[in-house]
Protein backbone atom coordinates (compact mmCIF):
# COMPACT_ATOMS: atom_id res chain seq x y z
CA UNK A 1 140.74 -123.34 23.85
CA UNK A 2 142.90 -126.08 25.45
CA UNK A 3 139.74 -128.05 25.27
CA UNK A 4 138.81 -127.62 21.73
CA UNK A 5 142.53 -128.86 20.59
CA UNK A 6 142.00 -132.07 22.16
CA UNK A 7 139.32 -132.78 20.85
CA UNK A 8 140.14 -131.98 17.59
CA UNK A 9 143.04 -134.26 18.57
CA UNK A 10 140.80 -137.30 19.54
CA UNK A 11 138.56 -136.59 16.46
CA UNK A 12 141.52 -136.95 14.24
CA UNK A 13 142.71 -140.35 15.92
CA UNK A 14 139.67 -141.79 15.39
CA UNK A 15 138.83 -140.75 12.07
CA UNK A 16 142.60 -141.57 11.09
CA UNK A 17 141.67 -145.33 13.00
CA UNK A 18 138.33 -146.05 11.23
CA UNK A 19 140.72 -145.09 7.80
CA UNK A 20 143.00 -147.94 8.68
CA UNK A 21 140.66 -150.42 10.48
CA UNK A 22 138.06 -149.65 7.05
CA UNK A 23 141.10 -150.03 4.90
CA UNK A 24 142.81 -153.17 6.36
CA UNK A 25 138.84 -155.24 6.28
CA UNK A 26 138.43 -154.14 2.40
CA UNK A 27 142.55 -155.69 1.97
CA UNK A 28 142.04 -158.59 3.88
CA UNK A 29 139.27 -160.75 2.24
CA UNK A 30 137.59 -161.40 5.05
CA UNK A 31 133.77 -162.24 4.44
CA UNK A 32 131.67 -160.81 6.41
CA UNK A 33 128.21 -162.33 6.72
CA UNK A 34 124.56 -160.53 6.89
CA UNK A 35 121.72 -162.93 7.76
CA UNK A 36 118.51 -162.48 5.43
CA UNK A 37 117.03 -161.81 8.97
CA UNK A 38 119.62 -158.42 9.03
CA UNK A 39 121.26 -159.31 12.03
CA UNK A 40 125.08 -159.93 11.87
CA UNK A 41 126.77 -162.97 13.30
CA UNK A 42 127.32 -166.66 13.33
CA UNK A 43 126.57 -170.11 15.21
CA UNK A 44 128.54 -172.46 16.03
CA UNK A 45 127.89 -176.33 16.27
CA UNK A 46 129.60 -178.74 16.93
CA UNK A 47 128.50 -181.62 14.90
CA UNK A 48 131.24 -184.61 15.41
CA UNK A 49 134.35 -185.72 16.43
CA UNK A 50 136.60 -188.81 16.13
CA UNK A 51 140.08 -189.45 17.40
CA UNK A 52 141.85 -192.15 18.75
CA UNK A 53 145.87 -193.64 19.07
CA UNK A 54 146.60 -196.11 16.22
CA UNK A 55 144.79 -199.47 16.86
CA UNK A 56 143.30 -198.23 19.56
CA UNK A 57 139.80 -198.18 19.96
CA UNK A 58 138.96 -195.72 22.32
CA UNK A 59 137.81 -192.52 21.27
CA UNK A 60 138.84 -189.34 22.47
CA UNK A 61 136.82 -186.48 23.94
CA UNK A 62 137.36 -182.98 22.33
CA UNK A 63 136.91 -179.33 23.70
CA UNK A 64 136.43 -176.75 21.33
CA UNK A 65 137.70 -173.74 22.93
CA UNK A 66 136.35 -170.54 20.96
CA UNK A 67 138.57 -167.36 21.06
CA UNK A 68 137.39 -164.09 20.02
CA UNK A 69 141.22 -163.44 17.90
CA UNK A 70 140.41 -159.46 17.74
CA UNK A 71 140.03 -159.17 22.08
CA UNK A 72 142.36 -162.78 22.28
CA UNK A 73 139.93 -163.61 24.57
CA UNK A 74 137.76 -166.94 24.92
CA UNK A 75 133.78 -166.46 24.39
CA UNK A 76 132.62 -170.69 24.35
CA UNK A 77 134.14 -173.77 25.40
CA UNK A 78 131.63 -176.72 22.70
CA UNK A 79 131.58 -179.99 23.56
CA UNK A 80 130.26 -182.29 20.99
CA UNK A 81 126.56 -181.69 20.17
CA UNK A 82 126.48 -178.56 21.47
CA UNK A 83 126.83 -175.03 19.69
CA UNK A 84 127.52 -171.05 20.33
CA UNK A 85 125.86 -168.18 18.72
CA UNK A 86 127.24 -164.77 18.65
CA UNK A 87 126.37 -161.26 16.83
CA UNK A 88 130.00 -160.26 18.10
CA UNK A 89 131.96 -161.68 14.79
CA UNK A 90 130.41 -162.14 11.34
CA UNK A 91 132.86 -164.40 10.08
CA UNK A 92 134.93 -168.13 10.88
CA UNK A 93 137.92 -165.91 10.19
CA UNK A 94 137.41 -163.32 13.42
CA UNK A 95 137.52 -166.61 15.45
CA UNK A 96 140.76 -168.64 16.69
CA UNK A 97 139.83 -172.63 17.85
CA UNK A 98 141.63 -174.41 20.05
CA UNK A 99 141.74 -178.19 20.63
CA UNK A 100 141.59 -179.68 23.92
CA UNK A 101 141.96 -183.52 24.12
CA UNK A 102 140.37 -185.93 26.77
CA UNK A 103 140.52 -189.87 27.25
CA UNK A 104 143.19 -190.74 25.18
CA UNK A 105 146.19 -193.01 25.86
CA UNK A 106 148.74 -191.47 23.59
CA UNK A 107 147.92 -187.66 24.58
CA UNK A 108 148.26 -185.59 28.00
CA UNK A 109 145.41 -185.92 28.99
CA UNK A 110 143.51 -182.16 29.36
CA UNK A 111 146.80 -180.86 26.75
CA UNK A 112 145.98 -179.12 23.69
CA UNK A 113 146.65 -180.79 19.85
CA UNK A 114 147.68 -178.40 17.06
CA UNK A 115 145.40 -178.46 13.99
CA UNK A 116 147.71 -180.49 11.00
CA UNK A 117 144.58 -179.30 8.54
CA UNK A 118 141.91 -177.82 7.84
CA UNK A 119 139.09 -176.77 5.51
CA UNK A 120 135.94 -174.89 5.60
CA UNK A 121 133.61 -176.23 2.77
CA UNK A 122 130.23 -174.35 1.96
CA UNK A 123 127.60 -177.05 -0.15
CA UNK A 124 128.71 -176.37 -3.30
CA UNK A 125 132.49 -176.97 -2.89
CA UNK A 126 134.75 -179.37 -4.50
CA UNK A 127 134.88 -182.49 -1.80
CA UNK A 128 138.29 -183.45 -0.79
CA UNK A 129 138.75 -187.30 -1.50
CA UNK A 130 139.40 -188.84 1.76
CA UNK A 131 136.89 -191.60 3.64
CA UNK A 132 135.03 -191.02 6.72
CA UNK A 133 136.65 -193.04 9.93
CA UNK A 134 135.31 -196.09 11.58
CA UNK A 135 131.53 -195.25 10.51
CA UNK A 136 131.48 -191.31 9.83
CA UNK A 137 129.03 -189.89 7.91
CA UNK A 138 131.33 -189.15 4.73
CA UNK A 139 132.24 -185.23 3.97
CA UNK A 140 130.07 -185.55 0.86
CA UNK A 141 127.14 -186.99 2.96
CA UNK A 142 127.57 -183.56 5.66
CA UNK A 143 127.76 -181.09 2.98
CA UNK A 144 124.57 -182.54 1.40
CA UNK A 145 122.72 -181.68 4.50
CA UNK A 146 123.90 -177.95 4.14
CA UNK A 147 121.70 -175.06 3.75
CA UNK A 148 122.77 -172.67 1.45
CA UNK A 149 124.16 -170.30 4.35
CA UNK A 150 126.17 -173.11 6.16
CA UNK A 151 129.35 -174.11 5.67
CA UNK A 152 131.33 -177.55 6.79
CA UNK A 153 134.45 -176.68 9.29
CA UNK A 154 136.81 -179.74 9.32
CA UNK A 155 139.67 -180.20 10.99
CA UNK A 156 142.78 -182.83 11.18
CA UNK A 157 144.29 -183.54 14.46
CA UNK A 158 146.63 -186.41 13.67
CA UNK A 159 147.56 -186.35 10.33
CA UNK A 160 149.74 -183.91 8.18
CA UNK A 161 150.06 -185.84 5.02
CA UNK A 162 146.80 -186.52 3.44
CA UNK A 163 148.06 -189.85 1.83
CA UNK A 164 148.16 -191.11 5.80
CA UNK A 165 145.58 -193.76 6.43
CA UNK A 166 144.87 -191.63 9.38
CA UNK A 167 143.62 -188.30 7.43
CA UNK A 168 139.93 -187.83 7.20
CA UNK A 169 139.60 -184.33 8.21
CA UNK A 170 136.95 -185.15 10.56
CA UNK A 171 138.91 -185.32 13.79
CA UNK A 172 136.59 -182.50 14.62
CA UNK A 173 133.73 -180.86 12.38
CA UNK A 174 131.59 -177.69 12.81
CA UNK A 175 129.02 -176.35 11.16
CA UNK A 176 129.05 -172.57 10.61
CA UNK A 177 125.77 -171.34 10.55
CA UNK A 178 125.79 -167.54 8.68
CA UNK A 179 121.72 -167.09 9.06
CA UNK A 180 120.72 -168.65 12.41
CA UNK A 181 117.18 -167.41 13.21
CA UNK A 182 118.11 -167.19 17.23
CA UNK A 183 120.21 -163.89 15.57
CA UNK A 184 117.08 -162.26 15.98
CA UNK A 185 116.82 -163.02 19.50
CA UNK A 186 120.06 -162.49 20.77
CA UNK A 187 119.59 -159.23 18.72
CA UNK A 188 116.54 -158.27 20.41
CA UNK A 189 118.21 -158.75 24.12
CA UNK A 190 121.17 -157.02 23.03
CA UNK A 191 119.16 -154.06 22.20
């Protein structure tokens, strides 16, 4: 008897949790991506980065540092060129990005920089006007390269005020990939 009341118990508790978790997704907006290959998940890549202090030249060397927000715990550290590819989140929005900055005078060195901005752009988006920096590809230029499942992740480091001279929004830039055919292989281990 004592038995059969708990789990009635733990039935209830997690029928009562999949109400709320169910209910809070459909509230929140979130977008949750399904490959055309049917496997859930996203990449990752990390396609540039450029900051430096004022005049100078020197270029700084960026870690992404990828955090899983729902477990707070992190699943990649990307250095430029390089990218991640999980069937753990479906969405940009499950994720939490950190910023750690290397070779640069005007930072501690190995000390982490607070986004100012950011915006995630899919190919047919309205382009913010701001220039690329010292030779970047311009945001227009990136999105045109987009398939239709990609979107642009930008990011400012520096700047706050987009009428800075400073604010490009490519500080660092990722491309979120919503149908990447390894999916089906990191599926197929998983399994």
């Amino acid at each position: 008897m004592l038995n059969n009341i708990n789990l009635k118990k733990i039935t209830a508790r997690t029928l009562i949790g999949v109400l709320i978790t169910g209910g809070f997704v459909a509230q929140s907006g979130i977008t949750k991506a399904l490959a055309s290959n049917g496997v859930q998940g996203i990449e990752l890549r990390y396609l540039d980065s450029a900051i430096q202090c004022g005049d100078d030249p020197t270029q700084a060397r960026v870690e992404v540092e990828v955090y899983d927000q729902i477990n707070d715990t992190k699943i990649a550290t990307l250095s430029k060129g390089e990218k991640f590819i999980t069937t753990e989140v479906d969405s940009i929005d499950d994720l939490f990005i950190k910023y750690k900055i290397f070779n640069l005078s005007c930072l501690t060195e190995g000390g982490y920089r607070a986004t100012q901005d950011r915006k995630i752009l899919a190919s047919d988006s309205e382009v913010p006007t701001v220039q690329g920096f010292n030779g970047q590809a311009s945001i227009t230029q990136m999105l045109q390269g987009l398939d239709s499942y990609e979107e642009l992740f930008l990011v400012e480091l520096g700047n706050r005020s987009p009428s800075s001279a400073g604010y490009d929004l490519q500080d660092v830039v990722l491309v979120v990939d919503h149908n990447p055919d390894s999916l089906i292989t990191a599926r197929n281990y998983a399994d």
